[in-house]
PDB file of N, CA and C in Angstrom:
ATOM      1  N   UNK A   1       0.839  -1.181   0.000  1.00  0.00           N
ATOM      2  CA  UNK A   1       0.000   0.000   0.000  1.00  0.00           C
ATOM      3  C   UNK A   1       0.886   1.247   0.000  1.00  0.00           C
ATOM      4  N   UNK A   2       0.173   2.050  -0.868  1.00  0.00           N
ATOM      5  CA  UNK A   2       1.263   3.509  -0.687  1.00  0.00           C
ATOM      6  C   UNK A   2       1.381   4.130   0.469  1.00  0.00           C
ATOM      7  N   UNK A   3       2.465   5.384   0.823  1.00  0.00           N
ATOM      8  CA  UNK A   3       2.549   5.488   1.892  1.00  0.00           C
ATOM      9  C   UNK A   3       1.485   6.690   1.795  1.00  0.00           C
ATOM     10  N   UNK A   4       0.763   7.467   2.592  1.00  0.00           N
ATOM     11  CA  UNK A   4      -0.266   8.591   2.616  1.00  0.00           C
ATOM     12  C   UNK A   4       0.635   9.665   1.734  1.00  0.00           C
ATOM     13  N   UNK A   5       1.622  10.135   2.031  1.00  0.00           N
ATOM     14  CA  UNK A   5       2.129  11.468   1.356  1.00  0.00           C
ATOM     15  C   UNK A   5       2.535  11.103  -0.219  1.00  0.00           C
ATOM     16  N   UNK A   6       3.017   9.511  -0.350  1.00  0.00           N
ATOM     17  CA  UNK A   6       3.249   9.119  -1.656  1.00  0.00           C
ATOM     18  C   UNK A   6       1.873   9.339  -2.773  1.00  0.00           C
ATOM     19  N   UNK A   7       0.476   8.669  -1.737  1.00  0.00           N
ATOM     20  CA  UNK A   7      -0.281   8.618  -2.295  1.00  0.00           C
ATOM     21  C   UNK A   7      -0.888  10.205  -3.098  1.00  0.00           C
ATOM     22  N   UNK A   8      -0.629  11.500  -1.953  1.00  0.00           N
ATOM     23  CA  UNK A   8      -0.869  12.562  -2.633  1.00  0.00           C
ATOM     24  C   UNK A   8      -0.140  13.553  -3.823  1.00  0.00           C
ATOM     25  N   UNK A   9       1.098  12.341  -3.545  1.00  0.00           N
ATOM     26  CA  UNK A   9       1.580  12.615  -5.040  1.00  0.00           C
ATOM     27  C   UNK A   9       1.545  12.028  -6.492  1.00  0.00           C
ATOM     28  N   UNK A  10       0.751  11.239  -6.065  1.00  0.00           N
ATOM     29  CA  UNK A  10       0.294  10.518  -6.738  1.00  0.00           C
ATOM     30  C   UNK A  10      -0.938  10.532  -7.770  1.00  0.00           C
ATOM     31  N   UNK A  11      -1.590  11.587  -7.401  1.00  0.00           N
ATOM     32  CA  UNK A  11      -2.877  12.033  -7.389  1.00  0.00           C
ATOM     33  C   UNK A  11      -3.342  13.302  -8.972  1.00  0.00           C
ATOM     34  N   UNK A  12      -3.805  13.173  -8.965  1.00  0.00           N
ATOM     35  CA  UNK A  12      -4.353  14.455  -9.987  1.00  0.00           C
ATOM     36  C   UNK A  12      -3.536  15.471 -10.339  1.00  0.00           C
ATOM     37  N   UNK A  13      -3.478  16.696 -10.645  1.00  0.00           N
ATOM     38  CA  UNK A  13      -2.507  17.789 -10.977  1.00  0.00           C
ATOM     39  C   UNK A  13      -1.178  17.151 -11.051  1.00  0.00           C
ATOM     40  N   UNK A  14      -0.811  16.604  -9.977  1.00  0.00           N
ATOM     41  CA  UNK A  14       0.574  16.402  -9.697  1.00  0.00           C
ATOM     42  C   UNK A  14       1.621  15.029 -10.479  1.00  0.00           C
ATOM     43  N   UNK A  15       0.341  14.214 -11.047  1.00  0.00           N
ATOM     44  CA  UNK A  15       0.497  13.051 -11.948  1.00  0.00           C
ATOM     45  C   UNK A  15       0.685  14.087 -13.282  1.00  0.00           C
ATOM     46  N   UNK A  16      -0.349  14.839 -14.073  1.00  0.00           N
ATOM     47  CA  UNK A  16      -0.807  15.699 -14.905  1.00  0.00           C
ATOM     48  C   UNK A  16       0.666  16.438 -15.509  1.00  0.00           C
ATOM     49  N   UNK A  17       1.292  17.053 -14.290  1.00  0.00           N
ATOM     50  CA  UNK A  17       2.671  18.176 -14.729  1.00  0.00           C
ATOM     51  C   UNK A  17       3.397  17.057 -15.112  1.00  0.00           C
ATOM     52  N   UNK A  18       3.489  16.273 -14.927  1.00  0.00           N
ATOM     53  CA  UNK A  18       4.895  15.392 -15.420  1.00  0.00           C
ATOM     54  C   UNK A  18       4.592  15.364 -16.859  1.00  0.00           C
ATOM     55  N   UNK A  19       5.267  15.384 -18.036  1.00  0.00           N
ATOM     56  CA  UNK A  19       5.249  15.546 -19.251  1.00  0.00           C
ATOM     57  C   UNK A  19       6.672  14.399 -19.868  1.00  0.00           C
ATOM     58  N   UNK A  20       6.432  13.714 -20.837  1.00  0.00           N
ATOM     59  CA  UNK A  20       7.311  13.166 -21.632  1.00  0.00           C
ATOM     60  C   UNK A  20       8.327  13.412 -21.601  1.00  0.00           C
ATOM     61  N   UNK A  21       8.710  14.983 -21.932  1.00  0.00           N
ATOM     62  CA  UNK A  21      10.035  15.451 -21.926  1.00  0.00           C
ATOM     63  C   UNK A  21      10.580  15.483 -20.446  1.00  0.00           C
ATOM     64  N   UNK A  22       9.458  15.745 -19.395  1.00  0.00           N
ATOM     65  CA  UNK A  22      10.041  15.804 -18.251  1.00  0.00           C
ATOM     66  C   UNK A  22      10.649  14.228 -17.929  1.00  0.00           C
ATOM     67  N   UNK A  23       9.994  13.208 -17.999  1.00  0.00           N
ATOM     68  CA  UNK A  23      10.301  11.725 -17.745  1.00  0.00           C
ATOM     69  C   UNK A  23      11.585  11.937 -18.212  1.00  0.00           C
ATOM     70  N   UNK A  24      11.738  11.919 -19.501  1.00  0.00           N
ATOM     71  CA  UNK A  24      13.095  11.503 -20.423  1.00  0.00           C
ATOM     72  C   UNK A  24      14.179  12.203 -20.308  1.00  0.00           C
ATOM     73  N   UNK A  25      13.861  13.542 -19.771  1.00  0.00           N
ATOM     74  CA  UNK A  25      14.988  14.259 -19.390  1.00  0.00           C
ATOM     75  C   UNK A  25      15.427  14.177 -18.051  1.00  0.00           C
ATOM     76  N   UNK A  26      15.180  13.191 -17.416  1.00  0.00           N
ATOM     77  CA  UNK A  26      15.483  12.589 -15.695  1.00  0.00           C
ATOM     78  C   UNK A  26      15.094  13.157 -14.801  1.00  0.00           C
ATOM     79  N   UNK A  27      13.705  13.402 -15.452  1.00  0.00           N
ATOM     80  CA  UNK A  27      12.770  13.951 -13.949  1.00  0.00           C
ATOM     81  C   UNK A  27      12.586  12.452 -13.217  1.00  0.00           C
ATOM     82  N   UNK A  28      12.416  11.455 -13.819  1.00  0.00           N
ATOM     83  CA  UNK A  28      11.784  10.259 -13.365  1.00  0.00           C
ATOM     84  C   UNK A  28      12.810  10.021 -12.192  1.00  0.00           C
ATOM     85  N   UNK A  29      13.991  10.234 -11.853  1.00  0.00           N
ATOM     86  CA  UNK A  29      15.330   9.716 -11.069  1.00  0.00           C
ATOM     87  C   UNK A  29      14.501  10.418  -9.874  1.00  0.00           C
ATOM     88  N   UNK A  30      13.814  11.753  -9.959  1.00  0.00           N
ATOM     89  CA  UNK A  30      12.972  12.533  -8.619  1.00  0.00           C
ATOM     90  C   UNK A  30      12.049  11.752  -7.801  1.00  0.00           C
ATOM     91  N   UNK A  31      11.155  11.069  -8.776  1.00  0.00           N
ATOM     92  CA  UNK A  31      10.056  10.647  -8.868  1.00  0.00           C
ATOM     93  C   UNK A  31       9.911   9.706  -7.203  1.00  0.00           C
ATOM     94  N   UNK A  32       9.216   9.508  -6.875  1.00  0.00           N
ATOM     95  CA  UNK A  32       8.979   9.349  -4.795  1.00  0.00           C
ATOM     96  C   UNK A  32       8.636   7.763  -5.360  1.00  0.00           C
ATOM     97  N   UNK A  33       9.492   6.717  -5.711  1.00  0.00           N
ATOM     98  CA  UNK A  33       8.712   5.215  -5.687  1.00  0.00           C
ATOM     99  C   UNK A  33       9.023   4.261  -5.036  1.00  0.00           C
ATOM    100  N   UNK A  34       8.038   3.621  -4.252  1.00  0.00           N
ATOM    101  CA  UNK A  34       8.203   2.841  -3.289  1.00  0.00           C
ATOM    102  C   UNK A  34       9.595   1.586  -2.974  1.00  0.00           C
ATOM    103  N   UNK A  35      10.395   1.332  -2.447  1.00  0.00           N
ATOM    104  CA  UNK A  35      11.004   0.483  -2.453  1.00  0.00           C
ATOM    105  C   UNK A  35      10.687  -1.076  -2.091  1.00  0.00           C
ATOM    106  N   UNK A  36      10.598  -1.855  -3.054  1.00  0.00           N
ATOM    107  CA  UNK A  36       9.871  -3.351  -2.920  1.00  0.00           C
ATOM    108  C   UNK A  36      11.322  -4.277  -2.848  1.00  0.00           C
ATOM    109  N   UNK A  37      11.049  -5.476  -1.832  1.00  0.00           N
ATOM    110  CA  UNK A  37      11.777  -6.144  -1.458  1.00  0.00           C
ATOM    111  C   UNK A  37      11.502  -6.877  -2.739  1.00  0.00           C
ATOM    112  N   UNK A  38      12.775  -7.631  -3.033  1.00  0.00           N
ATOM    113  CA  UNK A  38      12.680  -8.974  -3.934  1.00  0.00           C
ATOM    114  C   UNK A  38      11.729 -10.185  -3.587  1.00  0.00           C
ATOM    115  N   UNK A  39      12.155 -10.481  -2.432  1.00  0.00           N
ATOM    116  CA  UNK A  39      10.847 -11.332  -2.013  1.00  0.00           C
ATOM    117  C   UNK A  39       9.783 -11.315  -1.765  1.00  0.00           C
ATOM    118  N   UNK A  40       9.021 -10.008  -2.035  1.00  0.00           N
ATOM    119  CA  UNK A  40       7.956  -9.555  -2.075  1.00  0.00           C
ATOM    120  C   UNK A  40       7.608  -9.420  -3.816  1.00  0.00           C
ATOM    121  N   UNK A  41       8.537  -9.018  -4.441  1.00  0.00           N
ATOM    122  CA  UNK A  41       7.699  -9.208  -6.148  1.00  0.00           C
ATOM    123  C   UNK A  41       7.667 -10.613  -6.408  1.00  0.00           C
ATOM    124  N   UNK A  42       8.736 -11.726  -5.828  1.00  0.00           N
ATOM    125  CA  UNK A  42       8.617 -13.199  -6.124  1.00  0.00           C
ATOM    126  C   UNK A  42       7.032 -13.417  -5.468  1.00  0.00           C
ATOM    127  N   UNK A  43       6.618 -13.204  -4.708  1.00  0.00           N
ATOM    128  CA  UNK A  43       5.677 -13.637  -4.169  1.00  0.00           C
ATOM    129  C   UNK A  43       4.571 -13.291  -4.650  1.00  0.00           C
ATOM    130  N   UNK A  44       4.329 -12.020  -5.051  1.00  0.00           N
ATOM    131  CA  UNK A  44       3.391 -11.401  -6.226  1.00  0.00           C
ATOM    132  C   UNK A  44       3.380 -11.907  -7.157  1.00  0.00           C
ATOM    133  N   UNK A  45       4.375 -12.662  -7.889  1.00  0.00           N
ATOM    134  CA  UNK A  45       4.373 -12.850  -9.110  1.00  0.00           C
ATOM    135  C   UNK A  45       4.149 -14.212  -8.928  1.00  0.00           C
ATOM    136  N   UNK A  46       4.434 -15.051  -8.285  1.00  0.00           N
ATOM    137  CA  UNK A  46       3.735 -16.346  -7.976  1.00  0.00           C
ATOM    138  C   UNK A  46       1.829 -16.212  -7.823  1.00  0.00           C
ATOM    139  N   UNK A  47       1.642 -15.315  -6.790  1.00  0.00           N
ATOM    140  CA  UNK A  47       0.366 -15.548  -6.529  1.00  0.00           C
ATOM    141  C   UNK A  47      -0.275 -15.189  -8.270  1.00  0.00           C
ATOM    142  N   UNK A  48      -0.033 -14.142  -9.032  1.00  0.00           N
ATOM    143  CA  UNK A  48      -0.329 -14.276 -10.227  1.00  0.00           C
ATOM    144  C   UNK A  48      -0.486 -15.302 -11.137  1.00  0.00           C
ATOM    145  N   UNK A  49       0.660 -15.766 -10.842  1.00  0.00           N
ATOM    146  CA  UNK A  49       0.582 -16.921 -12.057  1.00  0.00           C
ATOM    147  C   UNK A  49       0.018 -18.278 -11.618  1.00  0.00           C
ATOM    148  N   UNK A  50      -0.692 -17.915 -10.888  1.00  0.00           N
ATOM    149  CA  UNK A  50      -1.746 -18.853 -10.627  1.00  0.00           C
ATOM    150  C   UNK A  50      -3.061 -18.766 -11.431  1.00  0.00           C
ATOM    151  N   UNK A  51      -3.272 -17.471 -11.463  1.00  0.00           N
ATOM    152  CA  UNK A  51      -4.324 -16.085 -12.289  1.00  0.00           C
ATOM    153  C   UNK A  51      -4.237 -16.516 -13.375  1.00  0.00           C
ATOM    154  N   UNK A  52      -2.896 -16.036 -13.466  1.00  0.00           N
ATOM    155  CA  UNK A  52      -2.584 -16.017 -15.484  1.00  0.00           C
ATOM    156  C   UNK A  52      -2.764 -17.902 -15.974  1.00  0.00           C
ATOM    157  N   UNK A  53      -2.433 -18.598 -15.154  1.00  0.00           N
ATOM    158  CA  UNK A  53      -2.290 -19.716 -15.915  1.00  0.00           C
ATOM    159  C   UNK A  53      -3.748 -20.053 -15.687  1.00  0.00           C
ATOM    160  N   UNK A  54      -4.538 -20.289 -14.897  1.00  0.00           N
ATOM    161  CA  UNK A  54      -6.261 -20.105 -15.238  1.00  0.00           C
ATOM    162  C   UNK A  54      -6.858 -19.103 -16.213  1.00  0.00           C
ATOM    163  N   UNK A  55      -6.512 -17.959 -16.566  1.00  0.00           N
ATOM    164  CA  UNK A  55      -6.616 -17.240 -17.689  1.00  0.00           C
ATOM    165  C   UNK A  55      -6.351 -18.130 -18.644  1.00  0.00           C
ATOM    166  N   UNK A  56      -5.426 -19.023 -19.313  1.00  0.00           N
ATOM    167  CA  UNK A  56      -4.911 -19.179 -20.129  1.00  0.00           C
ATOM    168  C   UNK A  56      -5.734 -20.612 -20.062  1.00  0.00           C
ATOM    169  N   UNK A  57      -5.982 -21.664 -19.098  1.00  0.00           N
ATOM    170  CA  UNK A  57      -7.074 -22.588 -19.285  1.00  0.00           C
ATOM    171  C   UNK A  57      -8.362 -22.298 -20.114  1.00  0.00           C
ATOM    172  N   UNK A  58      -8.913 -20.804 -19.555  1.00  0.00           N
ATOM    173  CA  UNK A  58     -10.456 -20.642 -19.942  1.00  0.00           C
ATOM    174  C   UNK A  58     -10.586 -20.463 -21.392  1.00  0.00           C
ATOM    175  N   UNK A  59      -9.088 -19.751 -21.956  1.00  0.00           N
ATOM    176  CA  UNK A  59      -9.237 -19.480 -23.431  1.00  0.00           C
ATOM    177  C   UNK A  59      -9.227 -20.540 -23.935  1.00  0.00           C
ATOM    178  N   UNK A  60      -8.408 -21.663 -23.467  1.00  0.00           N
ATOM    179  CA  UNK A  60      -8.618 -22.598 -24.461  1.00  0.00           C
ATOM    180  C   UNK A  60      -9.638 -23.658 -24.211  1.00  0.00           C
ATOM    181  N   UNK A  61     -10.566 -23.356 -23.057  1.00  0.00           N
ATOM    182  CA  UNK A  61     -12.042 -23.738 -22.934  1.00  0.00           C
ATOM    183  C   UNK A  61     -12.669 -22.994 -23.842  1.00  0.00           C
ATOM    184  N   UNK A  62     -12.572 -21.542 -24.345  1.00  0.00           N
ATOM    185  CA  UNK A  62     -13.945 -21.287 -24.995  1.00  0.00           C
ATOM    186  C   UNK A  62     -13.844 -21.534 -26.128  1.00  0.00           C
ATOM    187  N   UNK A  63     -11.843 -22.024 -27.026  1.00  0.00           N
ATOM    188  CA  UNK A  63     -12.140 -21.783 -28.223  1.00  0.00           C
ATOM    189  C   UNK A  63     -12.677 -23.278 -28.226  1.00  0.00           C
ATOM    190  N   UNK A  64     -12.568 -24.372 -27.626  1.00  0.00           N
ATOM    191  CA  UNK A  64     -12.721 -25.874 -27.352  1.00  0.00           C
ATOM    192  C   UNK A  64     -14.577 -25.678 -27.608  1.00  0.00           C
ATOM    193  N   UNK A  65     -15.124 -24.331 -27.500  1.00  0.00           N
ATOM    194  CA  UNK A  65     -16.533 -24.128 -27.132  1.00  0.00           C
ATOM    195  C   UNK A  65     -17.159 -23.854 -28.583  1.00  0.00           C
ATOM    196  N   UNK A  66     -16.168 -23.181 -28.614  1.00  0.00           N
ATOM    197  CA  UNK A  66     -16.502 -22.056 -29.982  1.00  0.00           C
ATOM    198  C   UNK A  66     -16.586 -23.069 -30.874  1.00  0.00           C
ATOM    199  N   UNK A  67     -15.962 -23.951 -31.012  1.00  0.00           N
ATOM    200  CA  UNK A  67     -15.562 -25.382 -32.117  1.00  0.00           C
ATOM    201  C   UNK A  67     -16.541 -25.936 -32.161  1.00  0.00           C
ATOM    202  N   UNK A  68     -17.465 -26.707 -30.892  1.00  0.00           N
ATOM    203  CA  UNK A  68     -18.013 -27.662 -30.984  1.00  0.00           C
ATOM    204  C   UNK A  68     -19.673 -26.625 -31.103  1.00  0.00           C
ATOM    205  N   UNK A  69     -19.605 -24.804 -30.997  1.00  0.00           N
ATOM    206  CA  UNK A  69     -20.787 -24.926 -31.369  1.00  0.00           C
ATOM    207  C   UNK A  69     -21.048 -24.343 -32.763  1.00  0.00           C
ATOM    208  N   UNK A  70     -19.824 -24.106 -33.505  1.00  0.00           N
ATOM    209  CA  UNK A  70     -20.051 -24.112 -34.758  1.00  0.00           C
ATOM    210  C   UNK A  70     -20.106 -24.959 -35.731  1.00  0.00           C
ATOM    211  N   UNK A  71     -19.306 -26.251 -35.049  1.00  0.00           N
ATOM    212  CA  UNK A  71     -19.755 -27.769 -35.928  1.00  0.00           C
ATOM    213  C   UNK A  71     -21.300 -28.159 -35.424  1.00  0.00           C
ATOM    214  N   UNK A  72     -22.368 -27.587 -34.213  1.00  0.00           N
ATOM    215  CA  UNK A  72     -23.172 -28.639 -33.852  1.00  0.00           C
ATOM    216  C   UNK A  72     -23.780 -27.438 -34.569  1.00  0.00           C
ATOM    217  N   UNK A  73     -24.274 -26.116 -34.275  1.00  0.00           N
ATOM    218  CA  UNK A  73     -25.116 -25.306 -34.720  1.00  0.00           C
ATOM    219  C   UNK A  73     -25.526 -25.529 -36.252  1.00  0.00           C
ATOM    220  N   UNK A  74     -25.249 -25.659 -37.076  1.00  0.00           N
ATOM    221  CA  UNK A  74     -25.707 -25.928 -37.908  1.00  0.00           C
ATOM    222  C   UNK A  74     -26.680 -27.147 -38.568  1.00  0.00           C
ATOM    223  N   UNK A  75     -26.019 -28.121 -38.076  1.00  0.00           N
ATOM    224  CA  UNK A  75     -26.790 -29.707 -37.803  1.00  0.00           C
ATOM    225  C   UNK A  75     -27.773 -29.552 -36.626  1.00  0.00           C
ATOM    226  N   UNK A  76     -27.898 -28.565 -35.898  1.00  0.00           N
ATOM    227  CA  UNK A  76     -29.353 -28.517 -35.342  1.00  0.00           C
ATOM    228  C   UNK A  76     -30.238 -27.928 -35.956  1.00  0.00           C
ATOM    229  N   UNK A  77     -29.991 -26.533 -36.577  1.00  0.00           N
ATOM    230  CA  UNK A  77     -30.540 -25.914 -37.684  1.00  0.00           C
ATOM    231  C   UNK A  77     -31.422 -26.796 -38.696  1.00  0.00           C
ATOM    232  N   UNK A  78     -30.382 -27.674 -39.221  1.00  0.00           N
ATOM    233  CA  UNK A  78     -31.055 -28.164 -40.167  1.00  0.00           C
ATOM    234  C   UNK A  78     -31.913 -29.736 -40.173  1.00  0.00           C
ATOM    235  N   UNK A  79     -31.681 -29.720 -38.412  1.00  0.00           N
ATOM    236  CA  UNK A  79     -32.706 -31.129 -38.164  1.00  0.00           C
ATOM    237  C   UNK A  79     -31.693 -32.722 -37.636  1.00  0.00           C
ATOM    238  N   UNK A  80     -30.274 -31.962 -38.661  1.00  0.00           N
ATOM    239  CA  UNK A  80     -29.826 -33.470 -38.537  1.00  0.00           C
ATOM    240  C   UNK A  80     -29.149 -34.252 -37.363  1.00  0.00           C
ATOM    241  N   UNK A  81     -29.330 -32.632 -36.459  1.00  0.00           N
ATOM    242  CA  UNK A  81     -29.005 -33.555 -34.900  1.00  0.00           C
ATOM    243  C   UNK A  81     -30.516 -33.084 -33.980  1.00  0.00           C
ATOM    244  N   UNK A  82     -30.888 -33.941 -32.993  1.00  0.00           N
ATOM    245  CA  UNK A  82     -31.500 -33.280 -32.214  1.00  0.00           C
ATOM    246  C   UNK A  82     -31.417 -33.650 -31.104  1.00  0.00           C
ATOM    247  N   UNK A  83     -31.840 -32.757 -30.054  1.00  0.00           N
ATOM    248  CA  UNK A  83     -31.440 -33.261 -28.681  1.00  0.00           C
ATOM    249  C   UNK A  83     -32.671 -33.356 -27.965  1.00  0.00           C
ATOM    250  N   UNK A  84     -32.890 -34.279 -26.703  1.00  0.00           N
ATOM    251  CA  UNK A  84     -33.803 -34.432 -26.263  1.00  0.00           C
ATOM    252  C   UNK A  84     -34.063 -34.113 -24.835  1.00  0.00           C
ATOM    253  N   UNK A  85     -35.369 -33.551 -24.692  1.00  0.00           N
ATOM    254  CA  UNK A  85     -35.350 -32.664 -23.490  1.00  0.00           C
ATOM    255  C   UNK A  85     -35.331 -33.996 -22.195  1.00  0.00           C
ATOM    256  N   UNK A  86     -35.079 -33.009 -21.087  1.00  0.00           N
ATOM    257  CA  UNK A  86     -35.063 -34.541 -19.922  1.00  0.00           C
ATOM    258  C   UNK A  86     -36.372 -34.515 -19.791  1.00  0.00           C
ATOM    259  N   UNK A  87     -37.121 -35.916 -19.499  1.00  0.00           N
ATOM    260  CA  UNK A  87     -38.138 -36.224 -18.771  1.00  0.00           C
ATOM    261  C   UNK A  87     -38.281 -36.155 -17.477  1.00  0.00           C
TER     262      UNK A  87
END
């Protein structure tokens, strides 16, 4: 979490003045940013890629989806499959 005074620099107007040229011309070396332990981004980046690699399951659930309802959609359309409701 930011620290309170980081956070108000953080904020509106004061985000706003910084300009391109200011970044590139080493305003950024000024710039107030938090210091993160290494073992704290390993740990972030683990709990992520827990995220990302379930991200990356679901896509290849929907295209697995997308497949089977553009081969069935049509053969229901036209009768030659049908499915039957439960009793």
């Amino acid at each position: 979490m930011l620290q309170p005074n980081l956070q108000q620099q953080c904020k509106g107007e004061n985000v706003l003045r910084y300009r391109r040229a200011d970044v590139a011309g080493g305003l950024i070396e000024q710039c107030p940013f938090p210091k993160v332990e290494p073992s704290r981004i390993k740990e972030c980046a683990e709990i992520l890629d827990v995220y990302y690699q379930k991200l990356i399951s679901n896509l290849d659930q929907i295209q697995t989806l997308e497949k089977l309802r553009d081969k069935l959609s049509p053969k229901l359309l036209s009768g030659d499959v049908r499915v039957d409701s439960p009793k």
